[in-house]
N, C-alpha and C. Protein backbone atom coordinates (compact mmCIF):
# COMPACT_ATOMS: atom_id res chain seq x y z
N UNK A 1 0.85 -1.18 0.00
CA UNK A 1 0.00 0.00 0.00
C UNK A 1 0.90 1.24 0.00
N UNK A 2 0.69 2.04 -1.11
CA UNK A 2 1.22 3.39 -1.18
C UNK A 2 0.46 4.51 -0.30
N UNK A 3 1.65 5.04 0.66
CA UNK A 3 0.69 6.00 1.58
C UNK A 3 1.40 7.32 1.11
N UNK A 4 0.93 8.57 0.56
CA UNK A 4 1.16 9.95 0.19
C UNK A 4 0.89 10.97 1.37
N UNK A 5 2.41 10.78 2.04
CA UNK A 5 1.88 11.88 3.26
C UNK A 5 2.14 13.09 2.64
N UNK A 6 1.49 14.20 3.60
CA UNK A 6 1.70 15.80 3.11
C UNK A 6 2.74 16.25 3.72
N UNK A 7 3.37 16.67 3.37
CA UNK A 7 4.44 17.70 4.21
C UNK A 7 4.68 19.05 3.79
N UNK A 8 4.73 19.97 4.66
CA UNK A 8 5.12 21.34 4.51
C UNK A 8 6.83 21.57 4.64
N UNK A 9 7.08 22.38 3.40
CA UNK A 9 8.50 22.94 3.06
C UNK A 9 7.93 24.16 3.09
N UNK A 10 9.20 24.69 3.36
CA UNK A 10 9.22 26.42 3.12
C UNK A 10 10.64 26.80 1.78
N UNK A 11 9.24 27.66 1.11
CA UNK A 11 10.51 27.09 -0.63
C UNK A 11 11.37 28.95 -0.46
N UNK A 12 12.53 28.81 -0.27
CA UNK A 12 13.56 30.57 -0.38
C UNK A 12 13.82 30.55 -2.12
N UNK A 13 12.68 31.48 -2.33
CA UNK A 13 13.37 31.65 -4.12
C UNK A 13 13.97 33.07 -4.02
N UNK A 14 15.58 33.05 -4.74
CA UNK A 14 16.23 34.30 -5.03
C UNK A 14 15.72 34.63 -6.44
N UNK A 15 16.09 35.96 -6.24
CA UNK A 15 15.89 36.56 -7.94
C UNK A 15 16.00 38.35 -7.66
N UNK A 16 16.46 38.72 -9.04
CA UNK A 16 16.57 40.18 -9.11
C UNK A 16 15.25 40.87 -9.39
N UNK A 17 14.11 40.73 -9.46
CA UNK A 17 12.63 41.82 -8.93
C UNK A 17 11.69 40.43 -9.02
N UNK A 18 10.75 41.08 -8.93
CA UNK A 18 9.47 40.35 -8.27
C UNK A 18 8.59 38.79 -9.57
N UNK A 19 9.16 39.24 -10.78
CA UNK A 19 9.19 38.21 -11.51
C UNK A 19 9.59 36.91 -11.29
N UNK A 20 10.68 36.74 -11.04
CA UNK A 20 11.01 35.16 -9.76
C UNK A 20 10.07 34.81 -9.49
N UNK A 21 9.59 35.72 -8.47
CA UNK A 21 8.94 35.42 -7.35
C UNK A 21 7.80 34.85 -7.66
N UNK A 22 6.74 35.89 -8.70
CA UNK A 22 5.72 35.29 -9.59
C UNK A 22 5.73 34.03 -10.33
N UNK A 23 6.84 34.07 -11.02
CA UNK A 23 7.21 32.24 -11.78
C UNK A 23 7.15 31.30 -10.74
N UNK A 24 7.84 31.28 -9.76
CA UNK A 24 8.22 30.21 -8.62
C UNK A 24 6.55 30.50 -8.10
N UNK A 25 5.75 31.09 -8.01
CA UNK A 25 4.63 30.96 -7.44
C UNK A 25 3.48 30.04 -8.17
N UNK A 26 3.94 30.64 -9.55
CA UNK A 26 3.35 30.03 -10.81
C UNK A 26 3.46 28.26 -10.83
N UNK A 27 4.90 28.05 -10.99
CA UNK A 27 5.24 26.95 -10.45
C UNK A 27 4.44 26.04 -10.02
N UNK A 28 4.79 26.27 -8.52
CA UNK A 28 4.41 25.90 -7.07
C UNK A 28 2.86 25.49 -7.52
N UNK A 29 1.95 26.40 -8.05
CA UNK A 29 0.61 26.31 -8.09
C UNK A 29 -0.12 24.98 -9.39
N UNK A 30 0.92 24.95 -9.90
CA UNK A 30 0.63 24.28 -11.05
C UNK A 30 1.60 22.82 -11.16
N UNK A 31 1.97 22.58 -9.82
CA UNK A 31 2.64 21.14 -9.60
C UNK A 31 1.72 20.58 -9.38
N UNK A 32 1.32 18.93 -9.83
CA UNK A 32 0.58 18.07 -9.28
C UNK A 32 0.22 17.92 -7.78
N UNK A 33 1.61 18.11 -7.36
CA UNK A 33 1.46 17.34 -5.98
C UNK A 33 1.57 18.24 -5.14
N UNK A 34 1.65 19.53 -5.17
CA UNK A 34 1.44 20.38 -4.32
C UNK A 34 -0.29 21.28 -4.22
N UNK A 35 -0.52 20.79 -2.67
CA UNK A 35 -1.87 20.97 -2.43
C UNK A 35 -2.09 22.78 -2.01
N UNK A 36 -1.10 23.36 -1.80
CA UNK A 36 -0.93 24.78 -1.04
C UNK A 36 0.18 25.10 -1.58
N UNK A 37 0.02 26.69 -1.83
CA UNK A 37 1.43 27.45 -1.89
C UNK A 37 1.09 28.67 -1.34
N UNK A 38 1.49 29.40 -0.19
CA UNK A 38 1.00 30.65 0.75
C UNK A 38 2.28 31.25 1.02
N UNK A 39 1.92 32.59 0.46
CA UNK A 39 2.88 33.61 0.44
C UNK A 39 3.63 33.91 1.83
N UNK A 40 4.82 33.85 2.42
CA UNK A 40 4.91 34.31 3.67
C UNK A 40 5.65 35.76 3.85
N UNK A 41 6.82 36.02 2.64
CA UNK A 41 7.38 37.05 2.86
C UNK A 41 7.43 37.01 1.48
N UNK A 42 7.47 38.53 0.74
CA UNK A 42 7.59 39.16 -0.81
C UNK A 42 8.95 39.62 -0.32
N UNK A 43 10.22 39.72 -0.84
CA UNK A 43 11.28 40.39 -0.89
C UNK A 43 11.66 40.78 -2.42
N UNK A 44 10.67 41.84 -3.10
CA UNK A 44 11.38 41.78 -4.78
C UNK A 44 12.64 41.49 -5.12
N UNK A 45 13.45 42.29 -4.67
CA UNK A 45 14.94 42.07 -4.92
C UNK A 45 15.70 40.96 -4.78
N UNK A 46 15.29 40.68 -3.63
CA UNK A 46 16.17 39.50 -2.71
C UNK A 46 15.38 37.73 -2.78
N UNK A 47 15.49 37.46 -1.68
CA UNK A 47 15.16 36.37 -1.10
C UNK A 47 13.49 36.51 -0.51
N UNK A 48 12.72 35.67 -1.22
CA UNK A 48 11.13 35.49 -0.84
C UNK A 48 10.78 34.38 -0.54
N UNK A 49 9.37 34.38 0.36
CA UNK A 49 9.46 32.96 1.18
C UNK A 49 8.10 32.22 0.66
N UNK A 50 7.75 30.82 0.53
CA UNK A 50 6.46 30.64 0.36
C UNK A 50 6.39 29.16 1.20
N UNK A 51 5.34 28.83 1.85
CA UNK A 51 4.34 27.93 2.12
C UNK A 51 4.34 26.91 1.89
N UNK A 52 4.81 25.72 1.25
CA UNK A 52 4.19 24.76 0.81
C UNK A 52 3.80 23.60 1.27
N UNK A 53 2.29 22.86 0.82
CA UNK A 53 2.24 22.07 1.72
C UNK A 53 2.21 21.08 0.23
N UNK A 54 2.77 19.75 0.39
CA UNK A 54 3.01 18.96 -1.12
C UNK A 54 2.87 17.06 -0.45
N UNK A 55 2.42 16.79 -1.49
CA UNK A 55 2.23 15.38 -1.35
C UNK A 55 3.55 14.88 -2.02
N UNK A 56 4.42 14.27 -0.55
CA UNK A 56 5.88 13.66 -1.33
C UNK A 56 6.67 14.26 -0.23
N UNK A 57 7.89 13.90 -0.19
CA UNK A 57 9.17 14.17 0.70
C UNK A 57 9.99 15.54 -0.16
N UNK A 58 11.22 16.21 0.76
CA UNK A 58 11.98 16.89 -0.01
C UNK A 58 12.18 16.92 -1.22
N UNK A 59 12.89 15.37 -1.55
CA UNK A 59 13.56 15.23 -2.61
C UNK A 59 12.93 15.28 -3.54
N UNK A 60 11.58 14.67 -3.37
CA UNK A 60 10.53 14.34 -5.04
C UNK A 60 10.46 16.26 -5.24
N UNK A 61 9.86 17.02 -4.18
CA UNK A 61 9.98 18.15 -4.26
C UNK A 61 10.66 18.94 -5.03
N UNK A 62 12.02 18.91 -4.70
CA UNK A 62 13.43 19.38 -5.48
C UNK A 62 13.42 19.08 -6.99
N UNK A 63 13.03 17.60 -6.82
CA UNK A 63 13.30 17.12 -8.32
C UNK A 63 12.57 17.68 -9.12
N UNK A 64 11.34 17.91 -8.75
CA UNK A 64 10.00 18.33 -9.67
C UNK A 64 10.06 19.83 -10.03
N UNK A 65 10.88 20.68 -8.63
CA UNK A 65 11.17 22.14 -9.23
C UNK A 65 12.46 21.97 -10.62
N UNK A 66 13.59 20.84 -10.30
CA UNK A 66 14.77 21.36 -10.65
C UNK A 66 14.03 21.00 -12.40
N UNK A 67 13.27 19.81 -12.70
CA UNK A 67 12.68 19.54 -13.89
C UNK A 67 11.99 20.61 -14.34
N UNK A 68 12.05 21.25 -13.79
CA UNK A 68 11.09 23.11 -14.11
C UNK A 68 12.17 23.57 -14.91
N UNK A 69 13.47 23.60 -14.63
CA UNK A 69 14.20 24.48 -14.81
C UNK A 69 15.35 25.74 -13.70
N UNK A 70 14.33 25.05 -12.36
CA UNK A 70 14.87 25.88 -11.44
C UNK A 70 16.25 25.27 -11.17
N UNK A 71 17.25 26.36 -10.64
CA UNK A 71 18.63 25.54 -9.58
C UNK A 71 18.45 25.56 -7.81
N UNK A 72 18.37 24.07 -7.68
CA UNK A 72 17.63 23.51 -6.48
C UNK A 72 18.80 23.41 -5.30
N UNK A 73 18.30 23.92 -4.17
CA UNK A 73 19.59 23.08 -3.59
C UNK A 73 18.08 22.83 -2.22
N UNK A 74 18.65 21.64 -1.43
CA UNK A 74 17.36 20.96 -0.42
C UNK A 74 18.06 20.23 1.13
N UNK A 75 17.20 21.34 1.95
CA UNK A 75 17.76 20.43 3.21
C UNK A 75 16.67 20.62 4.46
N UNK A 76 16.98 19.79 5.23
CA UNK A 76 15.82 20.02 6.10
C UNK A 76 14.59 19.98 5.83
N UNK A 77 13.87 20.68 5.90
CA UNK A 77 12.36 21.13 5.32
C UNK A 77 12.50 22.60 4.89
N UNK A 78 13.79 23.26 4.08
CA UNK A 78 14.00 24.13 3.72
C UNK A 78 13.78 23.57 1.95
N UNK A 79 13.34 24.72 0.84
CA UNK A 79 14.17 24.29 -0.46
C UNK A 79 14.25 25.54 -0.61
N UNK A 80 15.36 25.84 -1.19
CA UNK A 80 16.32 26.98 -2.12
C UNK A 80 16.05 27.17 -3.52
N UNK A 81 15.28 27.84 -3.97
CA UNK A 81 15.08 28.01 -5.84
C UNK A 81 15.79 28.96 -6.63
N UNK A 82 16.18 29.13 -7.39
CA UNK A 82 16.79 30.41 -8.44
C UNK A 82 16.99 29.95 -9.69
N UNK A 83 17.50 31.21 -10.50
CA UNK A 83 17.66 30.67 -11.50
C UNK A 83 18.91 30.97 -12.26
N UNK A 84 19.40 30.35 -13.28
CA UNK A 84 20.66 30.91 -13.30
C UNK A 84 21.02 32.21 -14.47
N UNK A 85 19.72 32.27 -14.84
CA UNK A 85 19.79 33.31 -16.00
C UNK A 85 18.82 34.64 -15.56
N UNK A 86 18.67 34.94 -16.09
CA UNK A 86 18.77 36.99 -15.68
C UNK A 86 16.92 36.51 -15.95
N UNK A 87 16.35 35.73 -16.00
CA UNK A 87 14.84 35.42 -16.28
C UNK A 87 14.58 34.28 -15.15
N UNK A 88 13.33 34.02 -14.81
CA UNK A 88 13.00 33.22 -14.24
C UNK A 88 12.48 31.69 -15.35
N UNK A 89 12.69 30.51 -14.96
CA UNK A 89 12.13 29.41 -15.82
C UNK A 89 11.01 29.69 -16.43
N UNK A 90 10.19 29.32 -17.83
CA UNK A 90 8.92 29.79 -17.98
C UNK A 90 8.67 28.23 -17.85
N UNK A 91 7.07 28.72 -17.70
CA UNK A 91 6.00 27.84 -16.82
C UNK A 91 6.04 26.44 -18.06
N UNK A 92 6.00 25.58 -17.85
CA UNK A 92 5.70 24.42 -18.72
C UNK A 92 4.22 24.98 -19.68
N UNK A 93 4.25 24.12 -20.88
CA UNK A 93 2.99 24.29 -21.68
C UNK A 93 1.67 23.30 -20.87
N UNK A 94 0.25 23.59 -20.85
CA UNK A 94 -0.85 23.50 -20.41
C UNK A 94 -1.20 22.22 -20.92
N UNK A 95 -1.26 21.13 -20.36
CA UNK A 95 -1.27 19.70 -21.39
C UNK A 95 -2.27 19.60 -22.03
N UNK A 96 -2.07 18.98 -22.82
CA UNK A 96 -3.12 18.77 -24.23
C UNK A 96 -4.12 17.86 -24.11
N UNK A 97 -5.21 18.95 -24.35
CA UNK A 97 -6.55 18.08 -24.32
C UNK A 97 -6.69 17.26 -25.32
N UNK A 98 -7.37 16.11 -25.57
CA UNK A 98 -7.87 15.41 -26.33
C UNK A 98 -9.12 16.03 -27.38
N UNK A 99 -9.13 16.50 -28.75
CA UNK A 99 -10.23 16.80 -29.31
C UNK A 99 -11.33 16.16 -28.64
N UNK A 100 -12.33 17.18 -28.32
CA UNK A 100 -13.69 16.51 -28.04
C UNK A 100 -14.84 16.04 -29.10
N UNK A 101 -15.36 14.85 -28.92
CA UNK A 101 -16.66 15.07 -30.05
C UNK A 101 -17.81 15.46 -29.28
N UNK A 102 -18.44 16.01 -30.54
CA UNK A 102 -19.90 16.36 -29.63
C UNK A 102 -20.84 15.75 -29.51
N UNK A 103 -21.65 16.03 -28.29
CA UNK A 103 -22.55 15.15 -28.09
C UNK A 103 -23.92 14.56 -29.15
N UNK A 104 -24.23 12.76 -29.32
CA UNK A 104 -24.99 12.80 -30.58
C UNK A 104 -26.23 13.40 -29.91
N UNK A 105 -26.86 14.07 -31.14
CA UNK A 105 -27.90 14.52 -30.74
C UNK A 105 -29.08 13.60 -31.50
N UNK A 106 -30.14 13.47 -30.09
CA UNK A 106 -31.10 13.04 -30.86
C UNK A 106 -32.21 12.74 -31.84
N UNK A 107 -32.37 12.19 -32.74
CA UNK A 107 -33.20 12.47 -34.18
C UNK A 107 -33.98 13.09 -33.78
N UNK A 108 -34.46 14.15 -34.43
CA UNK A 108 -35.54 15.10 -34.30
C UNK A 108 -36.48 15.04 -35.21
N UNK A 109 -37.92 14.55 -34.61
CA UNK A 109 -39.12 13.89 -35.56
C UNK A 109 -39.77 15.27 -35.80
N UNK A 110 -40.42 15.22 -37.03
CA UNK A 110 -40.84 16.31 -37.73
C UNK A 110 -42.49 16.19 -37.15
N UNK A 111 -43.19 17.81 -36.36
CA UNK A 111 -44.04 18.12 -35.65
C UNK A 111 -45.27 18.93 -36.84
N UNK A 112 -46.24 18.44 -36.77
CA UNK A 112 -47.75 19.28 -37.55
C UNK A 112 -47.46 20.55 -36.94
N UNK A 113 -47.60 21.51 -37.07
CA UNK A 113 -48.13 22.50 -36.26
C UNK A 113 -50.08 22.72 -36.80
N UNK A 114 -50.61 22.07 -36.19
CA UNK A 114 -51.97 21.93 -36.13
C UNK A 114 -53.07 23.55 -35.40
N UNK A 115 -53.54 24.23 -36.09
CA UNK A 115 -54.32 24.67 -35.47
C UNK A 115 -55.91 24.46 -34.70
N UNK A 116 -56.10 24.92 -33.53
CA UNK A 116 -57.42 24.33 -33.36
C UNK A 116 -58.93 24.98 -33.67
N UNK A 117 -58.39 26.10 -34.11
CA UNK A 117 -59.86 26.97 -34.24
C UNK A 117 -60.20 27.76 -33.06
N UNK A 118 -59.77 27.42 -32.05
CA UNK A 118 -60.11 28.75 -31.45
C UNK A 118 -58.73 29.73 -31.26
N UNK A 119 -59.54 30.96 -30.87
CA UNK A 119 -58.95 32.12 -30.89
C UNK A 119 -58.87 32.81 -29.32
């Protein structure tokens, strides 16, 4: 039996203005396995703090940012994010739906319009 506990990390993303900060939030929100991401400290410039509460240990954690694109470093119930270029990672593409068909619709029987005489 596979048991998926939750655990809370607190993720430190660096970056030079508030864009980081937004991507790594972006991120965070759009991982499978993370159930929460809550802002704790905005530092544009510097070092900003967030929340997370994620289904999985550190490491799956780490791995799943560093497959982003981020540079990971992981200890404790700390993770460290940045990036190494003057941009933050962009967000993965939105996975691909399957064309839908539409629903059959049912034969539509042809109606008299009958009048009755009164008025």
């Amino acid at each position: 039996m596979t048991v998926n506990l939750v655990n809370s990390f607190q993720i430190q993303v660096s970056g030079k203005n508030v864009n980081f900060y937004n991507f790594a939030m972006a991120h965070l929100r759009t991982m499978a396995a993370v159930e929460s991401a809550t802002p704790q400290q905005i530092n544009p410039g510097g070092t900003s703090y967030i929340l997370v509460t994620y289904k999985g240990d550190i490491s799956q954690l780490a791995a799943a940012l560093s497959a982003r694109g981020w540079v990971v470093e992981a200890a404790g119930s700390v993770v460290k994010i940045r990036s190494d270029a003057d941009k933050p990672p962009a967000l993965p593409p939105p996975p691909v739906q399957p064309p839908s068909t539409p629903p059959v619709q049912p034969a539509q029987t042809a109606t008299s319009n009958q009048t009755s005489g009164e008025q």
